[in-house]
Protein backbone atom coordinates (compact mmCIF):
# COMPACT_ATOMS: atom_id res chain seq x y z
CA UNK A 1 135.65 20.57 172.07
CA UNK A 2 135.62 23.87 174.07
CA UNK A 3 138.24 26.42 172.77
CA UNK A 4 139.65 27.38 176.51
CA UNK A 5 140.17 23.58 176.99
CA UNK A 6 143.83 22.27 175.76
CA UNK A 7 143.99 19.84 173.43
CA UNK A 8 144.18 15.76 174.29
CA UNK A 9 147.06 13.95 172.51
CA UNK A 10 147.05 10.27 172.99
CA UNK A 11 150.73 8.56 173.47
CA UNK A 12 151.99 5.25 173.55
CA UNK A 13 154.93 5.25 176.03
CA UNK A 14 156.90 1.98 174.65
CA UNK A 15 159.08 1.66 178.24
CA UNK A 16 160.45 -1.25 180.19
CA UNK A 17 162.07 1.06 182.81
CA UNK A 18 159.47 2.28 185.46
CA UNK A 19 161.51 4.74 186.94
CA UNK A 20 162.02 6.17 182.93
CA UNK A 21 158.51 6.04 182.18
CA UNK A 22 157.75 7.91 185.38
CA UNK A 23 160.36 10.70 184.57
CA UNK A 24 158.57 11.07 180.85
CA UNK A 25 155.47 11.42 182.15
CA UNK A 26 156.66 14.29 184.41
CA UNK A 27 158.50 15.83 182.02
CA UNK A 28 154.90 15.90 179.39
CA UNK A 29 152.58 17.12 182.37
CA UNK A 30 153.89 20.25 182.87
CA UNK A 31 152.55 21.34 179.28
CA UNK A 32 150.23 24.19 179.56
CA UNK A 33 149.05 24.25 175.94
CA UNK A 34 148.51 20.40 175.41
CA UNK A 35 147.40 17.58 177.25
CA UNK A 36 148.64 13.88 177.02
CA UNK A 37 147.20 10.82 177.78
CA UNK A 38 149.72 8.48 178.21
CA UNK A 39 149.42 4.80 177.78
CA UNK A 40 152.50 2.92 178.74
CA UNK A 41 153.51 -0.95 177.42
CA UNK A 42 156.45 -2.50 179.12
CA UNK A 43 157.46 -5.09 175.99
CA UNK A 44 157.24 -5.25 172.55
CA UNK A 45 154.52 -7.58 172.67
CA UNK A 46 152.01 -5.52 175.09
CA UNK A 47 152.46 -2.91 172.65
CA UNK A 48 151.36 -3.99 169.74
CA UNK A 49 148.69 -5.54 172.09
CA UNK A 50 148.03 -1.55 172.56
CA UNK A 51 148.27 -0.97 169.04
CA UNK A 52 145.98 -3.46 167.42
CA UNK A 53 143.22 -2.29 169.99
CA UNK A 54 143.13 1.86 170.69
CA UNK A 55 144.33 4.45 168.33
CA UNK A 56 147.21 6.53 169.47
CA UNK A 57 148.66 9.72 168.15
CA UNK A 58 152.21 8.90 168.47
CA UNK A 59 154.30 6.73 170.04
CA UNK A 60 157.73 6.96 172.06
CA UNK A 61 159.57 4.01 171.96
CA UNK A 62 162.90 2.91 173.82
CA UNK A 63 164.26 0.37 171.19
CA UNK A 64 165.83 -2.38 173.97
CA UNK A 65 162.93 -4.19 175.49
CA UNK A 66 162.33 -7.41 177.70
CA UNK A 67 161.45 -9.10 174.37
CA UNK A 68 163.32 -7.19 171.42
CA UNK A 69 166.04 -4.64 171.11
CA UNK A 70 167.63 -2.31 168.40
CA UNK A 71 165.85 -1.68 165.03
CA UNK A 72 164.48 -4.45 165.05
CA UNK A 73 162.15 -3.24 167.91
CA UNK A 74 161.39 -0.06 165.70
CA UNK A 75 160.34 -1.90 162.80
CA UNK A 76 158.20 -4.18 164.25
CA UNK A 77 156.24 -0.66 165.56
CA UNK A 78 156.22 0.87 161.93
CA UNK A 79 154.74 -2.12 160.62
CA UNK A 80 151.91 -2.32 163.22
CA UNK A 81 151.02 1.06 163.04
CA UNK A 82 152.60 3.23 160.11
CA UNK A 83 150.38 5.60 159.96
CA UNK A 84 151.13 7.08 163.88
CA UNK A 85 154.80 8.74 164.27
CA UNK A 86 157.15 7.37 166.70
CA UNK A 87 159.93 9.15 168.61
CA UNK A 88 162.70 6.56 169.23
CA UNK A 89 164.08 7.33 173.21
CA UNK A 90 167.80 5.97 173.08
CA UNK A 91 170.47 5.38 175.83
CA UNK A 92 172.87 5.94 173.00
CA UNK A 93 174.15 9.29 172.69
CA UNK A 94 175.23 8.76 168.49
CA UNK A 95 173.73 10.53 166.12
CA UNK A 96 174.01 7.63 163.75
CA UNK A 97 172.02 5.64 165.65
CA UNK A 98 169.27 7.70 165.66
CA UNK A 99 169.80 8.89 162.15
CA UNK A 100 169.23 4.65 161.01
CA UNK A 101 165.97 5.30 163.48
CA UNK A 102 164.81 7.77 161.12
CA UNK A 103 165.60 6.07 157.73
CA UNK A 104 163.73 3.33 159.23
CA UNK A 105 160.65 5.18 159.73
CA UNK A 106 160.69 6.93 163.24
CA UNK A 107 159.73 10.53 162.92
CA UNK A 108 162.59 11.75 165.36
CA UNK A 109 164.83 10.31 168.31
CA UNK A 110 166.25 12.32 171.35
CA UNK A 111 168.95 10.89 173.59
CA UNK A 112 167.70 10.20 177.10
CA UNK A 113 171.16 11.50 178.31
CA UNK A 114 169.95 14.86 176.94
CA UNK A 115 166.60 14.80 177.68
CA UNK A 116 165.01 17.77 179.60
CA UNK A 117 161.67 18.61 180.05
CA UNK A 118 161.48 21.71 177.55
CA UNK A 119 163.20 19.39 174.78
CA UNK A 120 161.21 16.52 175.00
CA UNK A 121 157.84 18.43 174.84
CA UNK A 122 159.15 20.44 172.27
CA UNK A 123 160.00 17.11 170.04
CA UNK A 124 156.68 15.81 170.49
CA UNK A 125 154.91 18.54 169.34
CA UNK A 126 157.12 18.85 166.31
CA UNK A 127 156.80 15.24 165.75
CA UNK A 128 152.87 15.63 165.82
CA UNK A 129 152.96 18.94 163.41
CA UNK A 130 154.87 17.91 160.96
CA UNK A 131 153.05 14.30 160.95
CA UNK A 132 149.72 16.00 160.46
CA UNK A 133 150.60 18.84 158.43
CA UNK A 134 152.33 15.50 156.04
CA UNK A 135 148.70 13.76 156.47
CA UNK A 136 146.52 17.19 155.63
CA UNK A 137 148.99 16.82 152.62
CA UNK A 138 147.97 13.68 151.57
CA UNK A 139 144.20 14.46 152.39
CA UNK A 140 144.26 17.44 149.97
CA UNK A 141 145.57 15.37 147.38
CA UNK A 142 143.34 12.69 147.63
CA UNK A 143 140.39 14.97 147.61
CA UNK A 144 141.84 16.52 144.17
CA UNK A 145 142.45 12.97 142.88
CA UNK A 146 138.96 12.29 143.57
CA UNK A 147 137.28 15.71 142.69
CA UNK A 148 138.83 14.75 139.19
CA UNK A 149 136.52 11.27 139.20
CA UNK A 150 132.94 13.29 139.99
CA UNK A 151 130.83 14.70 138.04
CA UNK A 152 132.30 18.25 137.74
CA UNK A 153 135.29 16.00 135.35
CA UNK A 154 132.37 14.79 133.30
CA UNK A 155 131.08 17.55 130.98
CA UNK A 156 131.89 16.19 128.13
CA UNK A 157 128.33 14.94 125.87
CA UNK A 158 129.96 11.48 125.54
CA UNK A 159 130.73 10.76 128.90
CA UNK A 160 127.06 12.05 130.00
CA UNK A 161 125.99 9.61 127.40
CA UNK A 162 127.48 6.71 128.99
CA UNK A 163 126.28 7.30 132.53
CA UNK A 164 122.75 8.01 131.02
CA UNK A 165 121.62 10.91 132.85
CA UNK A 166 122.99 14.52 134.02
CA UNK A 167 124.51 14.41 137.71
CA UNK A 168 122.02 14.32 140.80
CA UNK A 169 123.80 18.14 141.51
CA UNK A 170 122.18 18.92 138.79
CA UNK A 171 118.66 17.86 137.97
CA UNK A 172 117.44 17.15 141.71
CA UNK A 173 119.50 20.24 143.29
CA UNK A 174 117.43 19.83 146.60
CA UNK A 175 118.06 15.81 147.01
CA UNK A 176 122.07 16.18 146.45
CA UNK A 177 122.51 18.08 150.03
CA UNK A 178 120.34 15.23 152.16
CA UNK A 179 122.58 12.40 150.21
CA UNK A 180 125.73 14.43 150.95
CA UNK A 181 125.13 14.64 154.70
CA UNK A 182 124.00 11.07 155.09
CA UNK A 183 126.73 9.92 153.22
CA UNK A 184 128.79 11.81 155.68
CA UNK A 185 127.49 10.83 158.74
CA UNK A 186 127.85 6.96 157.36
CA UNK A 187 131.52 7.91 156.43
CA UNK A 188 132.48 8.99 160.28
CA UNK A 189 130.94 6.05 161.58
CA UNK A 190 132.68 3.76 159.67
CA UNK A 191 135.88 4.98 160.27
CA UNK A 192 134.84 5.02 163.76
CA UNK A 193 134.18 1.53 163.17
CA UNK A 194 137.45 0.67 161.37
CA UNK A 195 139.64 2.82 164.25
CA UNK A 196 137.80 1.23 167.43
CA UNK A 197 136.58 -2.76 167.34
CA UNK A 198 133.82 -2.28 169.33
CA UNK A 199 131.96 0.00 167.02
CA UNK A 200 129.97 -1.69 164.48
CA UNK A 201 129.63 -1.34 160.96
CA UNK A 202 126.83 0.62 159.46
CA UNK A 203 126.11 -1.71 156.92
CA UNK A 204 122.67 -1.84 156.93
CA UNK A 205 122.44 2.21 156.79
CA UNK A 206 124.63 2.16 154.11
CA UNK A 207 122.70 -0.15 151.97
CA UNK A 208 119.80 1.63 152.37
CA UNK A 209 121.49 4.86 150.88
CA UNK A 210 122.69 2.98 148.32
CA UNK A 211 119.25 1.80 147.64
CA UNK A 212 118.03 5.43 147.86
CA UNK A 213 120.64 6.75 145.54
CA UNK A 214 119.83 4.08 143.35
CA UNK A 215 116.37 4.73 143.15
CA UNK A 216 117.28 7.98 141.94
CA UNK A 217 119.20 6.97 139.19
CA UNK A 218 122.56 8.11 140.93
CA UNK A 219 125.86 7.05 138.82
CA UNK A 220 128.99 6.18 139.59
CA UNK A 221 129.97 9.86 139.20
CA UNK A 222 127.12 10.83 141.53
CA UNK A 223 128.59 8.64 144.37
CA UNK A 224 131.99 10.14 143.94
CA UNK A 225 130.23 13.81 143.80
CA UNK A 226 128.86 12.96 147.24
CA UNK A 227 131.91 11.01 148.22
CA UNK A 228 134.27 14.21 147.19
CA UNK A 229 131.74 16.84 149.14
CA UNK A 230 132.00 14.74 152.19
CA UNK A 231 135.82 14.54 152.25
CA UNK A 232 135.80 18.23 151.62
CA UNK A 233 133.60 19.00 155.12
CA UNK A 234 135.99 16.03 156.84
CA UNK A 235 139.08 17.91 155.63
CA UNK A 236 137.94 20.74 157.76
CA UNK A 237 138.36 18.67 160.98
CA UNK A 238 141.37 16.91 160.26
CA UNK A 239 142.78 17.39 164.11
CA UNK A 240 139.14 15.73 165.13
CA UNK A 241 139.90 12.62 162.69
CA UNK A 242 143.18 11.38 161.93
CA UNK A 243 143.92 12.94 158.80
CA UNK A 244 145.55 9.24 157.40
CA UNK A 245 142.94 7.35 157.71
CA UNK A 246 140.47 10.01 156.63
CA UNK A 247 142.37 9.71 153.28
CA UNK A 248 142.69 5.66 152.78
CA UNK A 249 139.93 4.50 154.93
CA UNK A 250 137.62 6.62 153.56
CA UNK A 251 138.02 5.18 149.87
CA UNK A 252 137.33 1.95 151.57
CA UNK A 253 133.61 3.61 152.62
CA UNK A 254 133.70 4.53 148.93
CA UNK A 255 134.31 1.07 147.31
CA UNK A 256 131.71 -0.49 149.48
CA UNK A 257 128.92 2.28 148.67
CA UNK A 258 129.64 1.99 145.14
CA UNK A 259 129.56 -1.76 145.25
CA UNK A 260 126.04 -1.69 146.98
CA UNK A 261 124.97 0.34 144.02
CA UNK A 262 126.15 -2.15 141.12
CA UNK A 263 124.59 -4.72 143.47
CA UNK A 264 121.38 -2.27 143.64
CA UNK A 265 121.11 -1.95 139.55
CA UNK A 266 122.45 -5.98 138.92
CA UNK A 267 119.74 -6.98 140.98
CA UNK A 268 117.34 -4.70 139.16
CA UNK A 269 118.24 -5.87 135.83
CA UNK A 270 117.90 -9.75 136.69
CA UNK A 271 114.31 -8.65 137.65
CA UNK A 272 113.75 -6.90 134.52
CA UNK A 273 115.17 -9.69 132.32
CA UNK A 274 113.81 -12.54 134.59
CA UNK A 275 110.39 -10.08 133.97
CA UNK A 276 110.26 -10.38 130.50
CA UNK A 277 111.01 -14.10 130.26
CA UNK A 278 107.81 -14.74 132.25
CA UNK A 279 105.65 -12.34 129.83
């Protein structure tokens, strides 16, 4: 993205009121720093329609709706789409109210009675910072958690006993960098895949990685090497992938790839035994 352009945040504008919805939208354009793209659903129902088929960076959501009102309306929301923060827009100027919104899950509320365009804008953007800062949180940690599964864990003679051979970082320094940035490139296109329907699954790439890190007698702790480099170069970009689903979909990617490569060594070892049988 260039640096002189402002960046794109994409909402969800839960409103039934057309006349409210235009007024928001007002109020968000005059940003000079930020651009939104604003998707608006009228009911509950259209927006978990919404939802279930883009990606949004946060919602605003006026709990009472053709087809559900209170909490009720909130939770639904939180249960579609957790990981995306939600401002709760209430006619109800008590901060109890919006208080149970936040206990509930929604990241903030603002009375609509109070609502101005400098205090709106300036809500959102909170909202979003502290949401992603939370996620970048969560990303570190699950980088550490998984930096303490690779290889760099494993120095131990016993434990380079049982996986039978030093790490691919190690005794093929040249080979680790290409299966680092494959691995990567497989890892943003399946989340791609797992954010947006339409994309489709690299599954065929990604068994033929796994058949080339098998073929070089990668380990379990070599795939979480690779795995853990990748996540470090993705942690880089978190505002350029959701920082969330970096962190659990991307141990998804992992499970799979290290799947293929059981399936590439069981496979390997029926041969060998079925091999033997026929000599």
């Amino acid at each position: 993205m260039d640096a002189d352009q402002p960046h794109t945040d994409r909402l969800l504008l839960v409103e039934d009121s057309r006349n409210e919805a235009y007024v928001i939208r007002r109020c968000l354009s005059a940003s000079a720093s930020v651009c939104y793209e604003i998707a608006v659903a009228e009911s509950l129902n259209e927006a978990l329609a919404k939802l279930e088929s883009a990606h949004y960076d946060l919602i605003l959501l006026d709990l009472t709706l053709p087809d559900s009102t209170g909490l009720s309306t909130l939770e639904h929301i939180v249960a579609m789409a957790p990981e995306v923060p939600t401002v709760v827009l209430t006619g109800h100027d008590d901060d109890g109210i919006g208080m149970a919104c936040i206990a509930a899950g929604a990241q903030d509320y603002l009375c609509k009675g109070r609502m101005t365009p400098d205090n709106l804008r300036t809500i959102v953007s909170f909202a979003l910072g502290r949401y992603r800062e939370a996620q970048a949180k969560l990303l570190r940690m699950v980088v550490q958690s998984d930096h303490a599964l690779s290889s760099n864990s494993a120095v131990s003679p016993v434990t380079q006993s049982l996986s039978g051979a030093s790490p691919i970082r190690d005794r093929d320094p040249t080979a680790f960098p290409k299966f680092q940035t494959d691995y990567q490139k497989l890892l943003q296109l399946y989340l791609e895949h797992l954010n947006n329907n339409k994309k489709i699954k690299p599954k065929t790439a990604m068994e033929i990685l796994a058949t080339q890190l098998g073929d070089a007698g990668a380990t379990p702790r070599d795939m979480m090497d690779i795995h853990t480099s990748s996540l470090e170069v993705l942690r880089n970009n978190v505002d350029k992938i959701f920082a969330y689903r970096v962190a659990t979909d991307s141990r998804l990617f992992a499970l799979e790839m290290m799947g293929m490569l059981v399936e590439y060594y069981r496979t390997g070892f029926r041969r060998l035994f079925s091999g033997r049988h026929e000599t």
